[in-house]
N, C-alpha and C. Protein backbone atom coordinates (compact mmCIF):
# COMPACT_ATOMS: atom_id res chain seq x y z
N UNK A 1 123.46 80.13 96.00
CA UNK A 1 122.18 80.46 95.41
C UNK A 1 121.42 81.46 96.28
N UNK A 2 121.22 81.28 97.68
CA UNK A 2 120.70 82.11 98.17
C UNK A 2 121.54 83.70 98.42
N UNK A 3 122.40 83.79 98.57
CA UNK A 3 123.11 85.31 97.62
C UNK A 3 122.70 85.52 96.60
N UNK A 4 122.64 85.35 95.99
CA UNK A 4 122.15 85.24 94.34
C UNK A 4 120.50 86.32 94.59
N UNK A 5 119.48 85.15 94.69
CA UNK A 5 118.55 85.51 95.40
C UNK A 5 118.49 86.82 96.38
N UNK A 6 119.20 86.91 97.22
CA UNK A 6 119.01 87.84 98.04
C UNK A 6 119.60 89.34 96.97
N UNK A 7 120.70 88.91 96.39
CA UNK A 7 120.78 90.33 95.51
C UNK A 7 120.15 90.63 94.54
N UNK A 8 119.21 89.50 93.99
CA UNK A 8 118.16 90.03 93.26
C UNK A 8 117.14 90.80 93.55
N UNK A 9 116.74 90.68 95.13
CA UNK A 9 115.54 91.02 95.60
C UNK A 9 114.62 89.76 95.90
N UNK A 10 115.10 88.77 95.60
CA UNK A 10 114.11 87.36 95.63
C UNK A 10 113.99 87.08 96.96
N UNK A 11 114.42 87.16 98.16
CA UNK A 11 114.01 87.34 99.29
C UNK A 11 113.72 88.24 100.22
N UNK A 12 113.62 89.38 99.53
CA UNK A 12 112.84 90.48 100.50
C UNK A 12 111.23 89.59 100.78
N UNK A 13 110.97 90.38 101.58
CA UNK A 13 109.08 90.09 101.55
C UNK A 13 108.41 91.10 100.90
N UNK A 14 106.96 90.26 100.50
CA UNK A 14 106.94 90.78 99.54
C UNK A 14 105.63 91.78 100.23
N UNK A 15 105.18 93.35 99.57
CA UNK A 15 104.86 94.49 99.65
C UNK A 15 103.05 93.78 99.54
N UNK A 16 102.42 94.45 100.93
CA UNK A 16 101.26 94.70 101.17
C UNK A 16 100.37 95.07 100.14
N UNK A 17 99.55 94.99 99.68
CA UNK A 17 98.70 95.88 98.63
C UNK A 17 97.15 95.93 99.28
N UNK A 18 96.94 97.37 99.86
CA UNK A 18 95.59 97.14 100.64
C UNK A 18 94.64 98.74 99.43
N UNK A 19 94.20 98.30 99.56
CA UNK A 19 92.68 99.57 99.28
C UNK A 19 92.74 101.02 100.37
N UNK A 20 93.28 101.84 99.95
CA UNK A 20 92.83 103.07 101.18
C UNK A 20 93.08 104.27 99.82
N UNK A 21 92.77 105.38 101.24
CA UNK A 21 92.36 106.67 100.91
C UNK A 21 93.25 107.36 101.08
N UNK A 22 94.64 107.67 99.96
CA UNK A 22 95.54 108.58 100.68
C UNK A 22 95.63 110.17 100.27
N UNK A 23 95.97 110.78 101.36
CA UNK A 23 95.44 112.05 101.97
C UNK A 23 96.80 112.84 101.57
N UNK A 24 96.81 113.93 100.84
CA UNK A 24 98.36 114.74 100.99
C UNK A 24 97.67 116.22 101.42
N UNK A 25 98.39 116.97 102.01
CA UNK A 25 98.01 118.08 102.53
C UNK A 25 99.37 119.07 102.65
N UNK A 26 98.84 120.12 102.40
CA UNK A 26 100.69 121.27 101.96
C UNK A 26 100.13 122.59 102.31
N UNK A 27 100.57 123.49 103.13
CA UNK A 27 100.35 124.16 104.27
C UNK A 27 100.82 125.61 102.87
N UNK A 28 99.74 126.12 102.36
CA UNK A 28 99.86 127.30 100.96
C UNK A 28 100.82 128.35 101.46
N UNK A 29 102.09 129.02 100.82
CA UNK A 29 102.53 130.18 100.99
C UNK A 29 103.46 129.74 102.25
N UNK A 30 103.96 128.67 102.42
CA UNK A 30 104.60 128.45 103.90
C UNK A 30 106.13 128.69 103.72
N UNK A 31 106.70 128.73 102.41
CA UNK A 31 108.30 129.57 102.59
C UNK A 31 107.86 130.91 102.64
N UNK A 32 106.95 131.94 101.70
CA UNK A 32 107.06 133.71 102.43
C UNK A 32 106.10 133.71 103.74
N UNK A 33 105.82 133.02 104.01
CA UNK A 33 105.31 133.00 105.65
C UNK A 33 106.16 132.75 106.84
N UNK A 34 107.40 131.66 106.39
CA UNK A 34 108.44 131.76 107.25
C UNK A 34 109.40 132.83 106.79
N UNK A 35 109.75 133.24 105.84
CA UNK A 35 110.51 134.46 105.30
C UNK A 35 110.15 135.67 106.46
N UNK A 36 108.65 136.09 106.56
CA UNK A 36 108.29 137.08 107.08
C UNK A 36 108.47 136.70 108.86
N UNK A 37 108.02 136.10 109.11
CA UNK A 37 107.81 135.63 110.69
C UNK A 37 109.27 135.54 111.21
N UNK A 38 110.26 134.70 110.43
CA UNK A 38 111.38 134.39 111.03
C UNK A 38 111.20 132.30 111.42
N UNK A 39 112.70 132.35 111.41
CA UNK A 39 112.62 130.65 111.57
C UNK A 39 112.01 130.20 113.16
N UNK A 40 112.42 131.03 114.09
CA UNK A 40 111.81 130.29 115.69
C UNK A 40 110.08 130.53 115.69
N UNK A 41 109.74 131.52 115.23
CA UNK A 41 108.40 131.73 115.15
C UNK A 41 107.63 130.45 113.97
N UNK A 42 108.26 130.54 113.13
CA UNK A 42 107.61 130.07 111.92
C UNK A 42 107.75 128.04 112.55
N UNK A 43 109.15 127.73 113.36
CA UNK A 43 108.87 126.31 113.72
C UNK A 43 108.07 126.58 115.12
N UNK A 44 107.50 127.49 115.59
CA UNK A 44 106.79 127.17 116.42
C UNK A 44 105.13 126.45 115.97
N UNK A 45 105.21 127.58 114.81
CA UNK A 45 103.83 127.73 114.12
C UNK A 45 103.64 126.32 113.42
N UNK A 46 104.87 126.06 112.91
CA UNK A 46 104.77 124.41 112.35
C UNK A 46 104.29 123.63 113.37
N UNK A 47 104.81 123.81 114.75
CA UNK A 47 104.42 122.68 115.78
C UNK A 47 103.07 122.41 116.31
N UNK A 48 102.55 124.28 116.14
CA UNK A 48 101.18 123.82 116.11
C UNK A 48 100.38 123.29 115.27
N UNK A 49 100.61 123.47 114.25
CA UNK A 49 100.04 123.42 113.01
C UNK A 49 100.17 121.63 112.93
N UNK A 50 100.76 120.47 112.87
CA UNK A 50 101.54 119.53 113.15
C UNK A 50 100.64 119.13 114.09
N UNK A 51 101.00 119.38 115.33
CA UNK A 51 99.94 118.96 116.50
C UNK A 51 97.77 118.84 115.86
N UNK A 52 97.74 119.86 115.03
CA UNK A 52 96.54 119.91 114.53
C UNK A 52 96.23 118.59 114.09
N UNK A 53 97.25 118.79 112.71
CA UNK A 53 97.06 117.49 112.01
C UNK A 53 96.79 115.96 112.59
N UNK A 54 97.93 116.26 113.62
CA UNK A 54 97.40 114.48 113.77
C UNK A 54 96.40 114.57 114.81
N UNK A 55 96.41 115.68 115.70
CA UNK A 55 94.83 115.92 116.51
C UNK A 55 93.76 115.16 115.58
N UNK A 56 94.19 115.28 114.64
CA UNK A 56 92.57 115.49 113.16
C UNK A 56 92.82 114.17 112.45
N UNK A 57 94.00 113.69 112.58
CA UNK A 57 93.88 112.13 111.90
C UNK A 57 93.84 111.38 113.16
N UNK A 58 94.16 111.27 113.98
CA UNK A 58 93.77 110.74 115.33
C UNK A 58 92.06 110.45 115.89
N UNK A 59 91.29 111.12 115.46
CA UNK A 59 89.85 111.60 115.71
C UNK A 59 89.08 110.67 114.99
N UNK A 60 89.66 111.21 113.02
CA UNK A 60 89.48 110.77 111.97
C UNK A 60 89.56 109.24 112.07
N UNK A 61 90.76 108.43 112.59
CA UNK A 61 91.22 107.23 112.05
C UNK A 61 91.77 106.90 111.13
N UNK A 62 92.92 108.11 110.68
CA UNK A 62 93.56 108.27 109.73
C UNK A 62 94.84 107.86 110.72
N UNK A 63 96.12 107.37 109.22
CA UNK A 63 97.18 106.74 109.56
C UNK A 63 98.03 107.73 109.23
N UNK A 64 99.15 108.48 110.16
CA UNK A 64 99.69 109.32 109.21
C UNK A 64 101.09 108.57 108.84
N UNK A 65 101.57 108.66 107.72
CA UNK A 65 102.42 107.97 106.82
C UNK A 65 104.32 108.95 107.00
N UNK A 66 104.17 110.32 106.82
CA UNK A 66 105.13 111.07 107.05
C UNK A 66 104.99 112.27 106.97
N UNK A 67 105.71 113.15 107.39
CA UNK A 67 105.47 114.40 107.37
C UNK A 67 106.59 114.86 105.81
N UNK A 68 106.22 116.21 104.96
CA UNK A 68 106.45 116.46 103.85
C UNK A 68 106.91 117.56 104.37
N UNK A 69 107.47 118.34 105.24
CA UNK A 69 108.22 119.48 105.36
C UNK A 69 106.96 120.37 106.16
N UNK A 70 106.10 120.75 105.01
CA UNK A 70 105.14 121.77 105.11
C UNK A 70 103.74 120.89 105.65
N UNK A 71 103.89 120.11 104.99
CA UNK A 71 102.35 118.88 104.64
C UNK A 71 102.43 117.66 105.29
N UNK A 72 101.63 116.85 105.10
CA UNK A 72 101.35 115.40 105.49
C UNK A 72 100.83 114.77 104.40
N UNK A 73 101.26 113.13 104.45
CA UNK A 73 100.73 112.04 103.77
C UNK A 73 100.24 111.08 104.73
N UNK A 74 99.31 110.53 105.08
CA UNK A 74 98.28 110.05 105.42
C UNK A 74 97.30 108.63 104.61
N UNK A 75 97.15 108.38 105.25
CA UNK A 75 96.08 106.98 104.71
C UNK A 75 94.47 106.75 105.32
N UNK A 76 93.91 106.23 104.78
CA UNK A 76 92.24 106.23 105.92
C UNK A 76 91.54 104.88 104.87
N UNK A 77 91.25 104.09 106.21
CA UNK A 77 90.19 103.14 105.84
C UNK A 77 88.95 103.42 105.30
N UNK A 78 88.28 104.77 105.07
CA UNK A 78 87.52 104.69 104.15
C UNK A 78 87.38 106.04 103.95
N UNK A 79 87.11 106.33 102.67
CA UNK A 79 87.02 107.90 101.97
C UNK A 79 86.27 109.21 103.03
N UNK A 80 85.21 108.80 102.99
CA UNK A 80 84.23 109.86 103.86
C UNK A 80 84.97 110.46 105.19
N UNK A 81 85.52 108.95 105.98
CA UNK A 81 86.53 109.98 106.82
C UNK A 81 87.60 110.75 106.90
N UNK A 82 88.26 110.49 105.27
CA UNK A 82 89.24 110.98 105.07
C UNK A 82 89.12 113.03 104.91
N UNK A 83 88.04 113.03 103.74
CA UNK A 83 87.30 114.28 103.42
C UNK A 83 87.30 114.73 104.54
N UNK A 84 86.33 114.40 105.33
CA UNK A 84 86.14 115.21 106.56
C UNK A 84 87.11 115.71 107.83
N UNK A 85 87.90 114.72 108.10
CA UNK A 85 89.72 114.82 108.48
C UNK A 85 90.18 116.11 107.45
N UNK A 86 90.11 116.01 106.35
CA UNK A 86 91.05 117.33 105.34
C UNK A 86 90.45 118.59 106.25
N UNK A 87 88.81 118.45 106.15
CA UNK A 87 87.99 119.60 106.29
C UNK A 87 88.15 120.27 107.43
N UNK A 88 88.36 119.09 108.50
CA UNK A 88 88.80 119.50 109.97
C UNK A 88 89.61 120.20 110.10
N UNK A 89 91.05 119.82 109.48
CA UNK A 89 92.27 120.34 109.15
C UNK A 89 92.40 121.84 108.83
N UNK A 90 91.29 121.63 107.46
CA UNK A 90 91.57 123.43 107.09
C UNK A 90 90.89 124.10 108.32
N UNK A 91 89.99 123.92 108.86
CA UNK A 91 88.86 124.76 109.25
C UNK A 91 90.00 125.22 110.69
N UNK A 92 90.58 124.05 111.36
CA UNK A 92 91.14 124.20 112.72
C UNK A 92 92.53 124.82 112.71
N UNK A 93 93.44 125.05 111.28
CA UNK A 93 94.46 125.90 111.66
C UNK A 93 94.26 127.36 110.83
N UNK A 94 92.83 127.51 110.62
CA UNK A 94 92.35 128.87 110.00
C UNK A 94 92.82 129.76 111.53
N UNK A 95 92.47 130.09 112.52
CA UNK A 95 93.13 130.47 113.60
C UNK A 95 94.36 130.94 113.51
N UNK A 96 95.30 130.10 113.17
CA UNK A 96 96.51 130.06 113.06
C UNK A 96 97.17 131.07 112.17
N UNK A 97 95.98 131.41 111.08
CA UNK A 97 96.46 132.52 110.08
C UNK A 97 97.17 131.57 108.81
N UNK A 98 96.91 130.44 108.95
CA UNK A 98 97.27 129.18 107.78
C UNK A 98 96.13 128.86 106.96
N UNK A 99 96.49 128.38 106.17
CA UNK A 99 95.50 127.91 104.54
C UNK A 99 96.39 126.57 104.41
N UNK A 100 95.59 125.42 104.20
CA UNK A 100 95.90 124.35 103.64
C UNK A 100 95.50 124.01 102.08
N UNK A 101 95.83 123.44 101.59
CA UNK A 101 95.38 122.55 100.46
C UNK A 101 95.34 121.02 100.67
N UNK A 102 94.56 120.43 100.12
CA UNK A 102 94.35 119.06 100.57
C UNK A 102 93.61 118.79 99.09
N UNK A 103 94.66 116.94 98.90
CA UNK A 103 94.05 116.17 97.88
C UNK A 103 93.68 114.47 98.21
N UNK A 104 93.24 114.24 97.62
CA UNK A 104 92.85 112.81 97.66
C UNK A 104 91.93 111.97 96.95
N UNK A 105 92.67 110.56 97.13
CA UNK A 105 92.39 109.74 95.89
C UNK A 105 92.22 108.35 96.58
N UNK A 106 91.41 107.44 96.12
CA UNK A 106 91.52 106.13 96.46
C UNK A 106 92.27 105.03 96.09
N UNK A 107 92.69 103.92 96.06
CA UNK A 107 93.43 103.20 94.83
C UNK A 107 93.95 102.24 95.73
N UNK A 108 94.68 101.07 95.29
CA UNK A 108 95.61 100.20 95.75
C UNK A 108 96.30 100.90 96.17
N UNK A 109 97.26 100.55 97.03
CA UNK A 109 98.96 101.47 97.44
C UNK A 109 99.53 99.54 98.14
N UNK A 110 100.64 99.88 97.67
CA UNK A 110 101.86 99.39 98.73
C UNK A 110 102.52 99.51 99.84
N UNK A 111 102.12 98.81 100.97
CA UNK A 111 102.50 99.16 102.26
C UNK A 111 103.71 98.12 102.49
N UNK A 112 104.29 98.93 102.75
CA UNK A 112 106.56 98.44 103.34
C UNK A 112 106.79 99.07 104.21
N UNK A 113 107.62 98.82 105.01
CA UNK A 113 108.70 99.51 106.33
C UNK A 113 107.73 101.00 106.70
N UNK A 114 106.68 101.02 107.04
CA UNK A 114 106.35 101.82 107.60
C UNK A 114 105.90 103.06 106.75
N UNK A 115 105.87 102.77 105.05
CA UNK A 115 105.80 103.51 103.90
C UNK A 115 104.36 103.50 103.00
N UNK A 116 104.24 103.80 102.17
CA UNK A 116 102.93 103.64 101.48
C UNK A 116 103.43 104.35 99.77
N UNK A 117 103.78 103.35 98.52
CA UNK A 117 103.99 103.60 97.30
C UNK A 117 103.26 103.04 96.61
N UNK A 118 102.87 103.78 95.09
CA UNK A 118 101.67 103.23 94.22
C UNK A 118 101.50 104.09 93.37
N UNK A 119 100.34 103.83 92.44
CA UNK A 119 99.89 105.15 91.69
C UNK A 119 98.99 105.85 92.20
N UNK A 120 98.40 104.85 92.99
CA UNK A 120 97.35 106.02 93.72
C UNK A 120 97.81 107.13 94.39
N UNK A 121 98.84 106.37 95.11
CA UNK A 121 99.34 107.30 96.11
C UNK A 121 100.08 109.03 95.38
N UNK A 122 100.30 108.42 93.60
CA UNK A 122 100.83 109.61 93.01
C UNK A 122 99.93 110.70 92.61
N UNK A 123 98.89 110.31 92.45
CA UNK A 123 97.33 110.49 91.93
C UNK A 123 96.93 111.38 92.71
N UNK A 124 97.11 111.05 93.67
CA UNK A 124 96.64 111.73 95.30
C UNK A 124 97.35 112.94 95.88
N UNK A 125 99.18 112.57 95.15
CA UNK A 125 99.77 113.74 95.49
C UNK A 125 99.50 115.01 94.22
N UNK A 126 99.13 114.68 92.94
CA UNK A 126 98.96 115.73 91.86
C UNK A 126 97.75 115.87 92.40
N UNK A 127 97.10 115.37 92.93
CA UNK A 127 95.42 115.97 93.04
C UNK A 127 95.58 117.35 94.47
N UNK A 128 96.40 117.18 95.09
CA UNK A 128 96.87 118.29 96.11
C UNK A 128 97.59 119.23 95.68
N UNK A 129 98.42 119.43 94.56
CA UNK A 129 99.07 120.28 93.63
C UNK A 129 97.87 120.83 92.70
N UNK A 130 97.04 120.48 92.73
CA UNK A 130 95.40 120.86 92.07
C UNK A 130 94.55 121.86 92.75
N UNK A 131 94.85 121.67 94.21
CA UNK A 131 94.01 122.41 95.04
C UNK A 131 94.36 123.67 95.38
N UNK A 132 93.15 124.41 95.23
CA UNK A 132 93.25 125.92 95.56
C UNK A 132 93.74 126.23 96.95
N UNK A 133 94.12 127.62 97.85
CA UNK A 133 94.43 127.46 99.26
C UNK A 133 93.36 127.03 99.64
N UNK A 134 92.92 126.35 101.02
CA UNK A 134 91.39 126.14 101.40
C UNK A 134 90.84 125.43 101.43
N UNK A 135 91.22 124.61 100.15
CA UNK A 135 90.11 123.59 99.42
C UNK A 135 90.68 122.03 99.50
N UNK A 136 89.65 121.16 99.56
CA UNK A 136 89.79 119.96 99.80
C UNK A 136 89.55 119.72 97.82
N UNK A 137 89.89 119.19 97.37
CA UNK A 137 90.43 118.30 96.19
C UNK A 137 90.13 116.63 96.16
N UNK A 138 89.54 116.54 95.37
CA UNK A 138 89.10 114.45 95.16
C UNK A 138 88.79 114.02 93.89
N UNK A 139 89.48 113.02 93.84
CA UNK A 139 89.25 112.79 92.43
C UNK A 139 87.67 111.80 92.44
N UNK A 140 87.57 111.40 91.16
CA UNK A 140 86.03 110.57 90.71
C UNK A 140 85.90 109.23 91.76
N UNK A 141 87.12 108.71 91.88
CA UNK A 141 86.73 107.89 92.49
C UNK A 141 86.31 107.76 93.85
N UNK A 142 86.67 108.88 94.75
CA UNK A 142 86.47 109.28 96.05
C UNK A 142 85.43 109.70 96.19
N UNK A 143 84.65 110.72 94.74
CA UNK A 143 83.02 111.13 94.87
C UNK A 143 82.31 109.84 94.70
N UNK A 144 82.79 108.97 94.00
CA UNK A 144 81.55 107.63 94.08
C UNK A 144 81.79 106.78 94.69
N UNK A 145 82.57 107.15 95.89
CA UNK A 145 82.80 105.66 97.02
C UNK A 145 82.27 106.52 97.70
N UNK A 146 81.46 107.74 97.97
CA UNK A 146 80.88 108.09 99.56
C UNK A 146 80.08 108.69 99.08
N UNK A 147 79.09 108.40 97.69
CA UNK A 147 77.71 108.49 97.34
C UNK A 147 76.84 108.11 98.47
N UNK A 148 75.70 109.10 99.11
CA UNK A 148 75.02 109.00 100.16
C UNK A 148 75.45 109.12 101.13
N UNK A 149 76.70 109.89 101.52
CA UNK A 149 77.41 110.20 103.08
C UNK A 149 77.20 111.89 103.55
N UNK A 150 76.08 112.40 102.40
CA UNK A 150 75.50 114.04 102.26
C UNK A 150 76.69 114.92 102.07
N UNK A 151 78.11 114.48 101.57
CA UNK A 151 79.33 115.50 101.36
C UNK A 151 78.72 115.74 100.11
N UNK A 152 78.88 116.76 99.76
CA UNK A 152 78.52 117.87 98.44
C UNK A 152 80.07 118.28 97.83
N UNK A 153 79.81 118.01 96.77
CA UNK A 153 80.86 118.52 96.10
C UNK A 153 80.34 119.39 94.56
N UNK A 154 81.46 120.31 94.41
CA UNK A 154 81.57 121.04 93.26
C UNK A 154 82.43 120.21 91.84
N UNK A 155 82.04 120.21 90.54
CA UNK A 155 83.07 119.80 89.57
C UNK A 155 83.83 120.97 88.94
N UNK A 156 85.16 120.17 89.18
CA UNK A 156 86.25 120.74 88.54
C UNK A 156 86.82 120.43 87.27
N UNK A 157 86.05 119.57 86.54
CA UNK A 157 86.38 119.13 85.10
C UNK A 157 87.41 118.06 85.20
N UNK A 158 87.50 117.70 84.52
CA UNK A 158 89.01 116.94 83.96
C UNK A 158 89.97 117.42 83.83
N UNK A 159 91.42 116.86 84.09
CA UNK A 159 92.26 117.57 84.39
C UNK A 159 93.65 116.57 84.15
N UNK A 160 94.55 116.81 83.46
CA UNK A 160 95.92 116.39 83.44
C UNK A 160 96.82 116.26 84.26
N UNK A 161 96.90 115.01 85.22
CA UNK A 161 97.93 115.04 86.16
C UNK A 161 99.03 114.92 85.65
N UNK A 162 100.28 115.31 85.66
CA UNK A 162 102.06 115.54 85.83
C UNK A 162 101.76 113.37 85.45
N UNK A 163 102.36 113.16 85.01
CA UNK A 163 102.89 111.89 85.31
C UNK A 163 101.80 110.92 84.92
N UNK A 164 101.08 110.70 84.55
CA UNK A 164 99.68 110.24 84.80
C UNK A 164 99.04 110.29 83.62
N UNK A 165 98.77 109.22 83.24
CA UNK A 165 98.51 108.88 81.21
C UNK A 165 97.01 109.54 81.05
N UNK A 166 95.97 109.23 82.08
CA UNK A 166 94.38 109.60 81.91
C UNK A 166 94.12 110.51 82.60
N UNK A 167 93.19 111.35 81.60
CA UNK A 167 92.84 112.55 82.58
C UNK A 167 92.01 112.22 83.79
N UNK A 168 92.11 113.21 85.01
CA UNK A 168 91.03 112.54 86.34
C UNK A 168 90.43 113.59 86.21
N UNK A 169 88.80 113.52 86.76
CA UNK A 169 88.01 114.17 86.62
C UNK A 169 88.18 114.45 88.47
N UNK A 170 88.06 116.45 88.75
CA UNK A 170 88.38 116.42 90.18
C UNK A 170 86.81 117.31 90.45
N UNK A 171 86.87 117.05 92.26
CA UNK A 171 85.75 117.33 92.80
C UNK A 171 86.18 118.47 94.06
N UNK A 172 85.64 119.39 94.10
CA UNK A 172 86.16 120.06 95.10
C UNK A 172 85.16 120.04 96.40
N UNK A 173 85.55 120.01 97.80
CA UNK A 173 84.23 119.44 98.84
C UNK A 173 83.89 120.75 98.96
N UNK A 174 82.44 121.11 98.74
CA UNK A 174 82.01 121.84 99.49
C UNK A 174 81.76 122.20 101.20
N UNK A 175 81.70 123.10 102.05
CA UNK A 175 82.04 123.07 103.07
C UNK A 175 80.96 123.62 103.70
């Protein structure tokens, strides 16, 4: 019986479900930027660029989850620091001659082996596929969990995420 069980899945443990803020971020134009530069230049530029990031979730109190090639996925105990972590982000590898995009969403997620899966977490990645170079990206629910934290945002209407039955209404941070 306990084979049985175990090949069902009936004894794994079972998956975390906490409340956070997850963060995706994708570094704009970064294959003709390594095209032009060359690969030793272009992974140098990643390393700084990399070093930024978690400089900036480190500060923040952001969790970073994995690296996406170009980008990061990330988590944060509460919205306002998350925004402002994105903002850090763009502002500190502008230097660099880089443009980020950054999205984010609030929601349940599933925390396993060191992972983070959900809808939010999908929510969060179309809301970064949303964002212009530059721009920080949030959906409705991220503007009304940090009502009174003085972040200003612009509306971006409603909008059809990939995968995703209801439209989300997105917010872009002003800076």
């Amino acid at each position: 019986m306990r084979l049985r069980s175990f090949l069902l899945g009936r004894d794994r443990p079972p998956k975390h479900r906490v409340l956070a803020t997850v963060l995706f971020t994708d570094i704009v134009n970064s294959t003709k930027r390594a095209e032009k530069i060359g690969d030793r230049a272009w992974h140098d530029l990643l390393g700084h660029h990399n070093a930024i990031v978690r400089r900036e979730l480190l500060r923040h109190r952001g969790r970073e989850v994995r690296t996406l090639g170009d980008g990061f996925l990330a988590t944060f105990d509460g919205p306002a620091r998350s925004i402002r972590c994105a903002l850090a982000i763009n502002e500190s590898v502008e230097p660099l001659g880089l443009q980020v995009r950054a999205g984010l969403h609030t929601g349940e997620i599933e925390v396993a082996d060191d992972d983070v899966s959900g809808i939010a977490v999908h929510i969060a990645s179309r809301v970064a596929t949303m964002a212009k170079p530059g721009q920080v990206l949030v959906s409705n629910t991220v503007r009304d969990l940090v009502a009174g934290s003085n972040i200003r945002f612009h509306d971006e209407g409603h909008h059809s995420l990939k995968g995703i039955t209801n439209s989300v209404r997105l917010f872009a941070v002003e800076r």
